[in-house]
N, C-alpha and C. Protein backbone atom coordinates (compact mmCIF):
# COMPACT_ATOMS: atom_id res chain seq x y z
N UNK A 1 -27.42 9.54 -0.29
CA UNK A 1 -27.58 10.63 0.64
C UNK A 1 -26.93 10.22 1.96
N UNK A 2 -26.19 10.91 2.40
CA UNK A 2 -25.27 10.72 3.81
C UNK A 2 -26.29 10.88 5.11
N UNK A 3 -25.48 10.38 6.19
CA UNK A 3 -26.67 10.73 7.58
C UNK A 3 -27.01 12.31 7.53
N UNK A 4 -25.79 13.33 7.18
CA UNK A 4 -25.79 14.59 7.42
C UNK A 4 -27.09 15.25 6.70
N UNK A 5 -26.82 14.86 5.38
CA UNK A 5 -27.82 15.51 4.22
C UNK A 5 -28.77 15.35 4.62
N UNK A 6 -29.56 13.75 5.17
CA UNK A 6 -30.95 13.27 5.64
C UNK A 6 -31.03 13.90 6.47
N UNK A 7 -30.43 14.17 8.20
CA UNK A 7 -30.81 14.79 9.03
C UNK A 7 -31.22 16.39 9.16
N UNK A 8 -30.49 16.68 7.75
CA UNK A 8 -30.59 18.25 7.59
C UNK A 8 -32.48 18.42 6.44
N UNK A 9 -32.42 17.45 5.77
CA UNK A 9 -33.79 16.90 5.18
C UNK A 9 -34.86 16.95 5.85
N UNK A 10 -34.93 16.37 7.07
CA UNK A 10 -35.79 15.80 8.38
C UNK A 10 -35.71 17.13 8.65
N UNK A 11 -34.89 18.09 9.47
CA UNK A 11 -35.24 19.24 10.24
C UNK A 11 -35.60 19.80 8.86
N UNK A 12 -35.73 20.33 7.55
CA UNK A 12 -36.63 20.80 6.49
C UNK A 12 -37.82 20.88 6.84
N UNK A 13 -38.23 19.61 6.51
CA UNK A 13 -39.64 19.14 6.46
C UNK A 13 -40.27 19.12 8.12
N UNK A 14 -39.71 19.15 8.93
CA UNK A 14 -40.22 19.64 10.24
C UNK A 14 -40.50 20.68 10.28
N UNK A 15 -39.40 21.55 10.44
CA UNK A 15 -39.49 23.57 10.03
C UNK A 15 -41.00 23.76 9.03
N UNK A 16 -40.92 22.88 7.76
CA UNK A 16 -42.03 22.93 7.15
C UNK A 16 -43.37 22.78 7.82
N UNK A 17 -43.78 22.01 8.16
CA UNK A 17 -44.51 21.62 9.34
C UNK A 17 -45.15 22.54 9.68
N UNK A 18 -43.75 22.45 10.67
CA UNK A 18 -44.39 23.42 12.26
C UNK A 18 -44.81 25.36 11.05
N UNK A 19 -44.07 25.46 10.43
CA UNK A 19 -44.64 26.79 9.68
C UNK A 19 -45.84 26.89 9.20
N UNK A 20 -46.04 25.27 8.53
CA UNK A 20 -47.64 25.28 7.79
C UNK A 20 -48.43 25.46 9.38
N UNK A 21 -48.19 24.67 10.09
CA UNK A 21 -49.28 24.33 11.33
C UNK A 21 -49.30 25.77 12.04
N UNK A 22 -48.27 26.52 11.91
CA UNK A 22 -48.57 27.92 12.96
C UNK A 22 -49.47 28.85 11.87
N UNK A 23 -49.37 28.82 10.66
CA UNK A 23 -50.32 29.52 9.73
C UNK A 23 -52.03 28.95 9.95
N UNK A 24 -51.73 27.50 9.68
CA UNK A 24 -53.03 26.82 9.34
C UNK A 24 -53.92 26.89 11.06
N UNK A 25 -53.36 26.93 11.67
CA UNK A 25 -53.74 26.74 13.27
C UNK A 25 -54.83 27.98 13.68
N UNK A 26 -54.89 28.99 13.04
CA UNK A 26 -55.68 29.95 13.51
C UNK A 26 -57.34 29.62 13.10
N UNK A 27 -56.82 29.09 12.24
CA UNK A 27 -58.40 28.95 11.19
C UNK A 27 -59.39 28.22 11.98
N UNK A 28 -58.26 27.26 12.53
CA UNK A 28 -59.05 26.29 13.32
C UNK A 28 -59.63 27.00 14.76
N UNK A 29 -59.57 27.90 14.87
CA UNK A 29 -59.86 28.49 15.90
C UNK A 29 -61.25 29.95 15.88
N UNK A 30 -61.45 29.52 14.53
CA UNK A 30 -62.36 30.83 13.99
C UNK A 30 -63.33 30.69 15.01
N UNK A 31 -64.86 31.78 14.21
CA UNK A 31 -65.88 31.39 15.24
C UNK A 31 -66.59 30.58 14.73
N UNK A 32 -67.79 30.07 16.04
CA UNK A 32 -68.31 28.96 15.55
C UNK A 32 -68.91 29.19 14.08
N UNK A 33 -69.64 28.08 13.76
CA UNK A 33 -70.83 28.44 12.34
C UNK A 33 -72.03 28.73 12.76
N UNK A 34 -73.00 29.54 12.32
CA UNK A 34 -74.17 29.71 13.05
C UNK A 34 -74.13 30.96 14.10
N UNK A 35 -75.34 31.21 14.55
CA UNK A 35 -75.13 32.41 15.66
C UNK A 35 -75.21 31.76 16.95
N UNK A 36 -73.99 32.67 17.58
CA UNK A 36 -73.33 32.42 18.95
C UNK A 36 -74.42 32.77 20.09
N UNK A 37 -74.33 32.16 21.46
CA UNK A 37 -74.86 33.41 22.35
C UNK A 37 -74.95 34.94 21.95
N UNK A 38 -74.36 35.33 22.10
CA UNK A 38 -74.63 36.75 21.70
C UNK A 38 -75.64 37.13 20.54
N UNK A 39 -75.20 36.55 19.35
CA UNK A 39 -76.11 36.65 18.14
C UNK A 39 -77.27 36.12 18.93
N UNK A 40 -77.54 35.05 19.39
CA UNK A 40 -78.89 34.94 19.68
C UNK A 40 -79.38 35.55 20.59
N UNK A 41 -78.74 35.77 21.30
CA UNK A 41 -79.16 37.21 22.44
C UNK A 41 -79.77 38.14 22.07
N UNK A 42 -78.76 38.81 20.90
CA UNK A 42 -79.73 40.01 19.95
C UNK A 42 -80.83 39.87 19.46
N UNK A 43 -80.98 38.59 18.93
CA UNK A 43 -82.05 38.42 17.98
C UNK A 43 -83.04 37.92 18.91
N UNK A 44 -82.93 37.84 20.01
CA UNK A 44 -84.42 37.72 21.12
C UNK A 44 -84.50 38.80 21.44
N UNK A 45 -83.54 39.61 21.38
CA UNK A 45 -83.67 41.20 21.82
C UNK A 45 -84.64 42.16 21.12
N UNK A 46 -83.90 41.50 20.21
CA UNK A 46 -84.77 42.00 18.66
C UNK A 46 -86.19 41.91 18.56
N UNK A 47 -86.71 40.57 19.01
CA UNK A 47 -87.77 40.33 18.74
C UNK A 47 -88.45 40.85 19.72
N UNK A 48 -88.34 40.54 21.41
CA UNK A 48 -88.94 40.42 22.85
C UNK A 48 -88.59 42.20 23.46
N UNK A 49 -87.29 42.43 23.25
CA UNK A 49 -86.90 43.47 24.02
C UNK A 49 -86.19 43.08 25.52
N UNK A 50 -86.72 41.64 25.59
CA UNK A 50 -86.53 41.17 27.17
C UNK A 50 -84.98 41.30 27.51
N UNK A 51 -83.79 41.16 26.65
CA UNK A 51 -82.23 41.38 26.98
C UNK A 51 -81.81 42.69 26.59
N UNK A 52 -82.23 43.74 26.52
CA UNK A 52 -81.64 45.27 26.66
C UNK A 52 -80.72 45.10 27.46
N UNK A 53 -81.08 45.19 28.95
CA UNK A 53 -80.03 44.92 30.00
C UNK A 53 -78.75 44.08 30.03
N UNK A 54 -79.10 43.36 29.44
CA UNK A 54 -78.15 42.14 29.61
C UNK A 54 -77.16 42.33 28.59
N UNK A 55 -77.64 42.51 26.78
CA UNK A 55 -76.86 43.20 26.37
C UNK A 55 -75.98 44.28 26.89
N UNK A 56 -76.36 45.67 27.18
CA UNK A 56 -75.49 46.73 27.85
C UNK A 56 -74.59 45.88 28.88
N UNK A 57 -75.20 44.85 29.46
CA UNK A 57 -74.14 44.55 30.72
C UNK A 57 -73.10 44.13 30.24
N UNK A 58 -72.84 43.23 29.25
CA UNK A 58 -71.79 42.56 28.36
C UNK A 58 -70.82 43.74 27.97
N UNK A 59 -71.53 44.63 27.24
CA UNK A 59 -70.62 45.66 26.24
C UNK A 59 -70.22 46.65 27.55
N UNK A 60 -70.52 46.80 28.67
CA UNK A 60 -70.30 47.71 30.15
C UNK A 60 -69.05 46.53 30.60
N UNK A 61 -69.22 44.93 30.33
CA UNK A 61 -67.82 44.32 31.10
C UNK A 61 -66.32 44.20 30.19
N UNK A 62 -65.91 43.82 30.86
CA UNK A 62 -65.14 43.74 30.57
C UNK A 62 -64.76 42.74 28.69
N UNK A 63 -64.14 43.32 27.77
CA UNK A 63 -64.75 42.62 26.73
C UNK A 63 -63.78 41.46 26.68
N UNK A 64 -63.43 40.52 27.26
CA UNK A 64 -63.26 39.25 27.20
C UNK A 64 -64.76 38.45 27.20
N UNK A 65 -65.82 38.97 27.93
CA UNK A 65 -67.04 38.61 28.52
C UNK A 65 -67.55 38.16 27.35
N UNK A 66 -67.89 39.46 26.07
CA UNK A 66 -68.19 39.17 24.93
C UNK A 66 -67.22 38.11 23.62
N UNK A 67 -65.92 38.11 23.90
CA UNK A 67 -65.26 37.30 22.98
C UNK A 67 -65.19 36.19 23.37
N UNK A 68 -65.74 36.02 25.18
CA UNK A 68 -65.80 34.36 25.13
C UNK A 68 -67.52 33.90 25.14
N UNK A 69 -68.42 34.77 24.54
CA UNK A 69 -70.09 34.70 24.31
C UNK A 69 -69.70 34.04 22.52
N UNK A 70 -68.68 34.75 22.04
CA UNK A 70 -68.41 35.04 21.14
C UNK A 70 -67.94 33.78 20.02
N UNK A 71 -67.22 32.82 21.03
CA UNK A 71 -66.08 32.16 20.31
C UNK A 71 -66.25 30.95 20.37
N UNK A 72 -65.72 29.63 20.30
CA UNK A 72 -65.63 28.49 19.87
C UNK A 72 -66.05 27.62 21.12
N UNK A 73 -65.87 28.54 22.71
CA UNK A 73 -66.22 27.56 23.26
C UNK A 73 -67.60 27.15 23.38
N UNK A 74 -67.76 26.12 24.55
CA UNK A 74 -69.27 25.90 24.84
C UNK A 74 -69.59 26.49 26.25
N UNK A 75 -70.64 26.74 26.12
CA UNK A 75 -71.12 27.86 26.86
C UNK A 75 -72.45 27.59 28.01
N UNK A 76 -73.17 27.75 28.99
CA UNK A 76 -74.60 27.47 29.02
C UNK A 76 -74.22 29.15 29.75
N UNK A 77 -75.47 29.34 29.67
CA UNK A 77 -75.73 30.86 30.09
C UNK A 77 -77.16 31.30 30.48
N UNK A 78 -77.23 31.53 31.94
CA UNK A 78 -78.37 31.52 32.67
C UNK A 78 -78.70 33.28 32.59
N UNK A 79 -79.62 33.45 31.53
CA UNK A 79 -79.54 34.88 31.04
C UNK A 79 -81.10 35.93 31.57
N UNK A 80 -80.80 36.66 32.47
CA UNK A 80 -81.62 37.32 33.32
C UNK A 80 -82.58 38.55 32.33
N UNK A 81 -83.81 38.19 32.73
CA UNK A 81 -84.68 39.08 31.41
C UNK A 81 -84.50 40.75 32.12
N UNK A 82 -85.10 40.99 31.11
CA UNK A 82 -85.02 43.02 32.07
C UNK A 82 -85.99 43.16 33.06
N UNK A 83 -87.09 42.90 33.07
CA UNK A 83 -87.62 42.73 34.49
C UNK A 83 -86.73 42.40 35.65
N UNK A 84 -86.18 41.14 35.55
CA UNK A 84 -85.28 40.82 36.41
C UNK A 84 -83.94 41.81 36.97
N UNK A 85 -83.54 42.73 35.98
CA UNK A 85 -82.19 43.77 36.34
C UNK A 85 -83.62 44.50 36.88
N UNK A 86 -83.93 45.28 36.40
CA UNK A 86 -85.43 46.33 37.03
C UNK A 86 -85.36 45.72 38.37
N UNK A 87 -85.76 45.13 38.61
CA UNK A 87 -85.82 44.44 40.22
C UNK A 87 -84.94 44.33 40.75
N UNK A 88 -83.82 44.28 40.50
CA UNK A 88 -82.75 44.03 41.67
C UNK A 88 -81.96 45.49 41.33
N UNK A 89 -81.83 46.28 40.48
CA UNK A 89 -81.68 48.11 40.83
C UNK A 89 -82.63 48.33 41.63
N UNK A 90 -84.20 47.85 41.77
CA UNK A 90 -85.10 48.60 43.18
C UNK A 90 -84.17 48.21 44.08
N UNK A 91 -84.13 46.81 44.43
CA UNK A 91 -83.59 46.21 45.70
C UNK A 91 -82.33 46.71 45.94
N UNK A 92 -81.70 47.40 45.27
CA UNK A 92 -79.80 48.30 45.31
C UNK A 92 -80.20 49.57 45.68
N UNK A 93 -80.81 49.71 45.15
CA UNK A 93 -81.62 51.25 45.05
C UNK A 93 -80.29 51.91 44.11
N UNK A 94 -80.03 51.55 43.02
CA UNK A 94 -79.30 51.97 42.10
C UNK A 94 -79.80 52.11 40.41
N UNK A 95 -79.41 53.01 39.85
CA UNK A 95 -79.39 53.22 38.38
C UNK A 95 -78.46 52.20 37.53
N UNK A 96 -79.08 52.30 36.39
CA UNK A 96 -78.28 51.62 35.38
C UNK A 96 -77.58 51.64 35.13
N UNK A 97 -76.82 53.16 35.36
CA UNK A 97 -76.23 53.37 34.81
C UNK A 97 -74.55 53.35 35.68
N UNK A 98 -75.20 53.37 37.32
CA UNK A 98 -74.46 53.40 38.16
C UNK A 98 -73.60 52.02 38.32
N UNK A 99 -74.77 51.30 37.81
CA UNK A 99 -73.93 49.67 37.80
C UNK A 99 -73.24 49.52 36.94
N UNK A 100 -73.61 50.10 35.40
CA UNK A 100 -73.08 49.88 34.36
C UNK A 100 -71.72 50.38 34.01
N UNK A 101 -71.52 51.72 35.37
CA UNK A 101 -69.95 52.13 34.99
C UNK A 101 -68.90 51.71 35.57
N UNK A 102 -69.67 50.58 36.79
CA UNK A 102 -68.41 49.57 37.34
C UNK A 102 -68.09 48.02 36.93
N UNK A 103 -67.39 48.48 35.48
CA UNK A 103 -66.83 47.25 35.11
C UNK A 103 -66.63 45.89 35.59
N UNK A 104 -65.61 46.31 36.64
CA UNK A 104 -65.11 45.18 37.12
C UNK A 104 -66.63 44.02 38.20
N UNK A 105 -67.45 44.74 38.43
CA UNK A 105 -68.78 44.01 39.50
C UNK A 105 -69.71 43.33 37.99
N UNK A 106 -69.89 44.34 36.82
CA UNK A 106 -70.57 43.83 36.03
C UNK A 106 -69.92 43.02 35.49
N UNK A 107 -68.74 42.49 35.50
CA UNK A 107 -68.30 41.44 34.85
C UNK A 107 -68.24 39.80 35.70
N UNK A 108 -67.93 40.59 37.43
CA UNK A 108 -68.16 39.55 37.98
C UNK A 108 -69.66 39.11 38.31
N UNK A 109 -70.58 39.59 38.10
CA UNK A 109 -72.14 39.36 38.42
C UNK A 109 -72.01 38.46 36.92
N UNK A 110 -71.90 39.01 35.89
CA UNK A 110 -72.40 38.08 34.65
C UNK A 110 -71.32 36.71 34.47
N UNK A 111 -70.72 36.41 35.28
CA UNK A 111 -69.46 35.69 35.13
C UNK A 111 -70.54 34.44 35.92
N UNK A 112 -70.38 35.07 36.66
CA UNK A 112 -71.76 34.08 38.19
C UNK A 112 -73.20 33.67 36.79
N UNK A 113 -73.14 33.79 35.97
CA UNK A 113 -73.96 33.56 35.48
C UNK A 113 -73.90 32.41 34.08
N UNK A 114 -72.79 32.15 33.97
CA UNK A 114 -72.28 31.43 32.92
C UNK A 114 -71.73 30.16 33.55
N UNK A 115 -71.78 29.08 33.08
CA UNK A 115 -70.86 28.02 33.09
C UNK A 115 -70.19 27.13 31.93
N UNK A 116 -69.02 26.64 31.76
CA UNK A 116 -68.86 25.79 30.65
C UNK A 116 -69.79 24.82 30.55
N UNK A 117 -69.44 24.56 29.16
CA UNK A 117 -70.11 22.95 28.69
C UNK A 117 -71.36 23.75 28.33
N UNK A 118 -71.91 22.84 27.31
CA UNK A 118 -73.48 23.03 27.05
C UNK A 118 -74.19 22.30 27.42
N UNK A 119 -75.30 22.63 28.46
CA UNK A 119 -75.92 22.24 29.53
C UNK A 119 -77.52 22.65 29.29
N UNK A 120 -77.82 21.30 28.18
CA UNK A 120 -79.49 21.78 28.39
C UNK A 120 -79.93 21.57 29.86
N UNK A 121 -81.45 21.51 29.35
CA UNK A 121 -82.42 21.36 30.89
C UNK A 121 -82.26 20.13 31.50
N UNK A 122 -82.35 18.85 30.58
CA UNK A 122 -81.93 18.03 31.20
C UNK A 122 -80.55 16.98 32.11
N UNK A 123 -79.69 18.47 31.67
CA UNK A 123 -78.18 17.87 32.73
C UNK A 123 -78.35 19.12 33.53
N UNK A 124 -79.26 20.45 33.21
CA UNK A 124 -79.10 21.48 34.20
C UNK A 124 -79.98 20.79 35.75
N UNK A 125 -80.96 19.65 35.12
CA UNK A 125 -82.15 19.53 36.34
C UNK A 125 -81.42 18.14 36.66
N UNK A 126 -80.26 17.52 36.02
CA UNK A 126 -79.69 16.11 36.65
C UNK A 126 -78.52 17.12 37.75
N UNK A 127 -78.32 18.05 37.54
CA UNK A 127 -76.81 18.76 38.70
C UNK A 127 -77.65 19.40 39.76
N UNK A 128 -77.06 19.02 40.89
CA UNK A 128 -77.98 19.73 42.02
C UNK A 128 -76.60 21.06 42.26
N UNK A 129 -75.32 21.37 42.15
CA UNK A 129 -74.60 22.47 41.84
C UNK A 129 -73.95 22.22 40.49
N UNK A 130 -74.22 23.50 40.33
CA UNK A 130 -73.62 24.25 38.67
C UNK A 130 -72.09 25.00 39.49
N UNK A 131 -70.71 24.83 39.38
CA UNK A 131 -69.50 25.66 39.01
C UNK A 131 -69.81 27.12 37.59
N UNK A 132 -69.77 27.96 38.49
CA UNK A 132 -69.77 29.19 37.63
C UNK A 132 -68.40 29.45 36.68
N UNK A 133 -68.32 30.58 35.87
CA UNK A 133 -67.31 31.15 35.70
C UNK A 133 -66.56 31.94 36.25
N UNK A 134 -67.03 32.50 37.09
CA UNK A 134 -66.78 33.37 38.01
C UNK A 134 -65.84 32.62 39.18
N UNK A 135 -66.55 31.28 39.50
CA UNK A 135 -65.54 30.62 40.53
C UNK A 135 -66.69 30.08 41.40
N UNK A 136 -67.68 30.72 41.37
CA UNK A 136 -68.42 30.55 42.35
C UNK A 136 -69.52 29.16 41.97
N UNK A 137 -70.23 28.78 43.05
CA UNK A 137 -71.53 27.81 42.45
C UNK A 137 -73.25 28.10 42.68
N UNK A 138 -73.96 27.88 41.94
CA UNK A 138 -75.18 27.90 41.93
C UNK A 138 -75.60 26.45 42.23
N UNK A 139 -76.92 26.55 43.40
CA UNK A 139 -77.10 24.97 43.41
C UNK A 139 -78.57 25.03 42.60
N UNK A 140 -78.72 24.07 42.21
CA UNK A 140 -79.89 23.79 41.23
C UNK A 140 -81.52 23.00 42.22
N UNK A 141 -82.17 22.98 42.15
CA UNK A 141 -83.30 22.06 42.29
C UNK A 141 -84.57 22.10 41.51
N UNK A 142 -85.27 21.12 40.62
CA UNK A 142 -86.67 21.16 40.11
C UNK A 142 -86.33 22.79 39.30
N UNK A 143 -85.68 23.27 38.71
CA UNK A 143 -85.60 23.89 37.75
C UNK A 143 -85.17 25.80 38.36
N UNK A 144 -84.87 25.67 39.74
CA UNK A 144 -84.71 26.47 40.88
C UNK A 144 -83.38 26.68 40.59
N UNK A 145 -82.36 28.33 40.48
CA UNK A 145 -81.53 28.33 40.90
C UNK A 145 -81.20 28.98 42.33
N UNK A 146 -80.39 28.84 43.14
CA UNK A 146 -80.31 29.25 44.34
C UNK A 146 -78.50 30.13 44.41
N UNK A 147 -78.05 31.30 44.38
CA UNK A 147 -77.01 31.81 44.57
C UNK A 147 -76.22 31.74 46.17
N UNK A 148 -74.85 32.01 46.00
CA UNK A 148 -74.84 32.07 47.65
C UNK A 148 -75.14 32.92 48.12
N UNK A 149 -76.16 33.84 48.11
CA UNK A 149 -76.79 34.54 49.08
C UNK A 149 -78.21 34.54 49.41
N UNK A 150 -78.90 33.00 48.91
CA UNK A 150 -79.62 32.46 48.72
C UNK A 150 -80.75 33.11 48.17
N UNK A 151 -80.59 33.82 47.44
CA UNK A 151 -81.54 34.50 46.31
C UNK A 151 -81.81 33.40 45.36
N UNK A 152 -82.89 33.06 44.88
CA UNK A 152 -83.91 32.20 43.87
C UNK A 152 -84.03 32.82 42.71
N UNK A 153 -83.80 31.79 41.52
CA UNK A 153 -84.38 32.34 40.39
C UNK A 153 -84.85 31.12 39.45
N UNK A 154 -85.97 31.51 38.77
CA UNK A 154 -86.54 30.21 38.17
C UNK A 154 -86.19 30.19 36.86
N UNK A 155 -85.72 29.28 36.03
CA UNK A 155 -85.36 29.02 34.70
C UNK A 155 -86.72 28.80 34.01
N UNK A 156 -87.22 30.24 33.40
CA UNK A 156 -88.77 30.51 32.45
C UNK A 156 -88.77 30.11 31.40
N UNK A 157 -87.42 30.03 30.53
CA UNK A 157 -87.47 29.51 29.70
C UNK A 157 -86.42 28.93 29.14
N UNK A 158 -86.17 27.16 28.91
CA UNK A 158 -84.86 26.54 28.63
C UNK A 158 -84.78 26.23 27.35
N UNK A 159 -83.22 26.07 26.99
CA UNK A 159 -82.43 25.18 26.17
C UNK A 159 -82.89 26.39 24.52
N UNK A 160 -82.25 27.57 24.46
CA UNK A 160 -82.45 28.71 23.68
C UNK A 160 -81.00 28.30 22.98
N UNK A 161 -81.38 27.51 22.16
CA UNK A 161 -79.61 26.72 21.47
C UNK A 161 -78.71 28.03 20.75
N UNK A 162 -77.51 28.06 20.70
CA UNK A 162 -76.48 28.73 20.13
C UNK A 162 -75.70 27.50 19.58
N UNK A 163 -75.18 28.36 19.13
CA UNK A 163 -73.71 27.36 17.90
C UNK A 163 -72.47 27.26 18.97
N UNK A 164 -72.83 27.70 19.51
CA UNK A 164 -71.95 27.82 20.40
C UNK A 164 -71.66 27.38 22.74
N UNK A 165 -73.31 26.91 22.56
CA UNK A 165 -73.89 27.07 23.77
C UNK A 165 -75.71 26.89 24.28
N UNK A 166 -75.76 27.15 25.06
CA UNK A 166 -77.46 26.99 25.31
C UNK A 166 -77.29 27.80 26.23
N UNK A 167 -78.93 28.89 25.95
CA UNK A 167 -79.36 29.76 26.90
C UNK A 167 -80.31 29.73 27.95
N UNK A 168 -80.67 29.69 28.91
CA UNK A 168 -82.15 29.59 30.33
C UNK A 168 -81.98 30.74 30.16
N UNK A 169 -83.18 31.30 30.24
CA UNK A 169 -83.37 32.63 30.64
C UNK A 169 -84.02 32.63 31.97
N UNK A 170 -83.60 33.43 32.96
CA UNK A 170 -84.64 32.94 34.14
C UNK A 170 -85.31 34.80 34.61
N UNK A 171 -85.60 34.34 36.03
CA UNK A 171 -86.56 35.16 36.17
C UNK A 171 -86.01 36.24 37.24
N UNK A 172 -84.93 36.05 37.38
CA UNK A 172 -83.68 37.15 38.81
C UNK A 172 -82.85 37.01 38.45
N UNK A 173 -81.77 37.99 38.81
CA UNK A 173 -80.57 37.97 38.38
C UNK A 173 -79.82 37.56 39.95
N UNK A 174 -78.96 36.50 40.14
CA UNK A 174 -78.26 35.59 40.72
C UNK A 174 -77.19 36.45 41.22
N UNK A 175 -76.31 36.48 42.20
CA UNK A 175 -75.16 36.89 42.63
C UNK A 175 -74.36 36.29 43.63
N UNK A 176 -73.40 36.63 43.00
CA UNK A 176 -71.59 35.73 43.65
C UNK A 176 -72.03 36.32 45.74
């Protein structure tokens, strides 16, 4: 076999390659195994009723919100019960529905509410600030979150595992 033939051999089996790897590459990207945030969202929904709100807020944002609840990454998600939306529509003096038809705020309020990485209780109560998704930070203390507008909310109940993430549910809903 000449240099020509081999080198034309080599780019083959490369082309081969890179074709198998752009086919095979998606798979690797499926969703997790197990139920995601979201799935488990529902299924406390299901059971408690306590995420009505929070659901609608997801499917009201923008739906990247849900495909990244959704997908492979890791997630922690400081998830506000319905009492908690109930209370801060008094304090707006707004409807559900009024919040719910401005996309772009409901996506940045629930954005403020997420951070990468999966972050049980015990690296949520070792960080005195959490980096949001949104951009913004929450500072942490003794199980306290504090927003920048120094609104409080207490983490009622931690480390609600996903396949994908861990949930706090706390007791206010937080804002950028």
């Amino acid at each position: 076999m000449n240099i020509s033939n081999r080198l034309k051999f080599v780019y083959a089996v490369l082309v081969a390659v890179l074709a198998f790897g752009a086919f095979a590459a998606p798979s690797a990207y499926a969703a997790p195994k197990g139920p995601t945030i979201i799935d488990v969202a529902k299924a406390v929904n299901a059971e408690t009723g306590e995420f009505s709100i929070l659901i609608a807020a997801i499917n009201a944002s923008d739906p990247a919100v849900a495909r990244t609840l959704s997908g492979n990454g890791q997630f922690t998600v400081f998830a506000p019960t319905d009492a908690a939306f109930v209370s801060l529509l008094g304090e707006l003096g707004l409807t559900a529905e009024e919040v719910l038809d401005n996309q772009a705020l409901v996506t940045q309020v629930l954005l403020y509410h997420f951070a990468r990485g999966n972050r049980d209780s015990a690296a949520i109560l070792s960080s005195s600030r959490i980096r949001t998704l949104e951009g913004g930070f929450l500072s942490q203390s003794s199980g306290v979150l504090t927003d920048a507008n120094d609104r409080t909310a207490n983490i009622i109940l931690p480390d609600v595992k996903a396949s994908n993430g861990v949930i706090h549910v706390i007791d206010r809903v937080v804002l950028p």
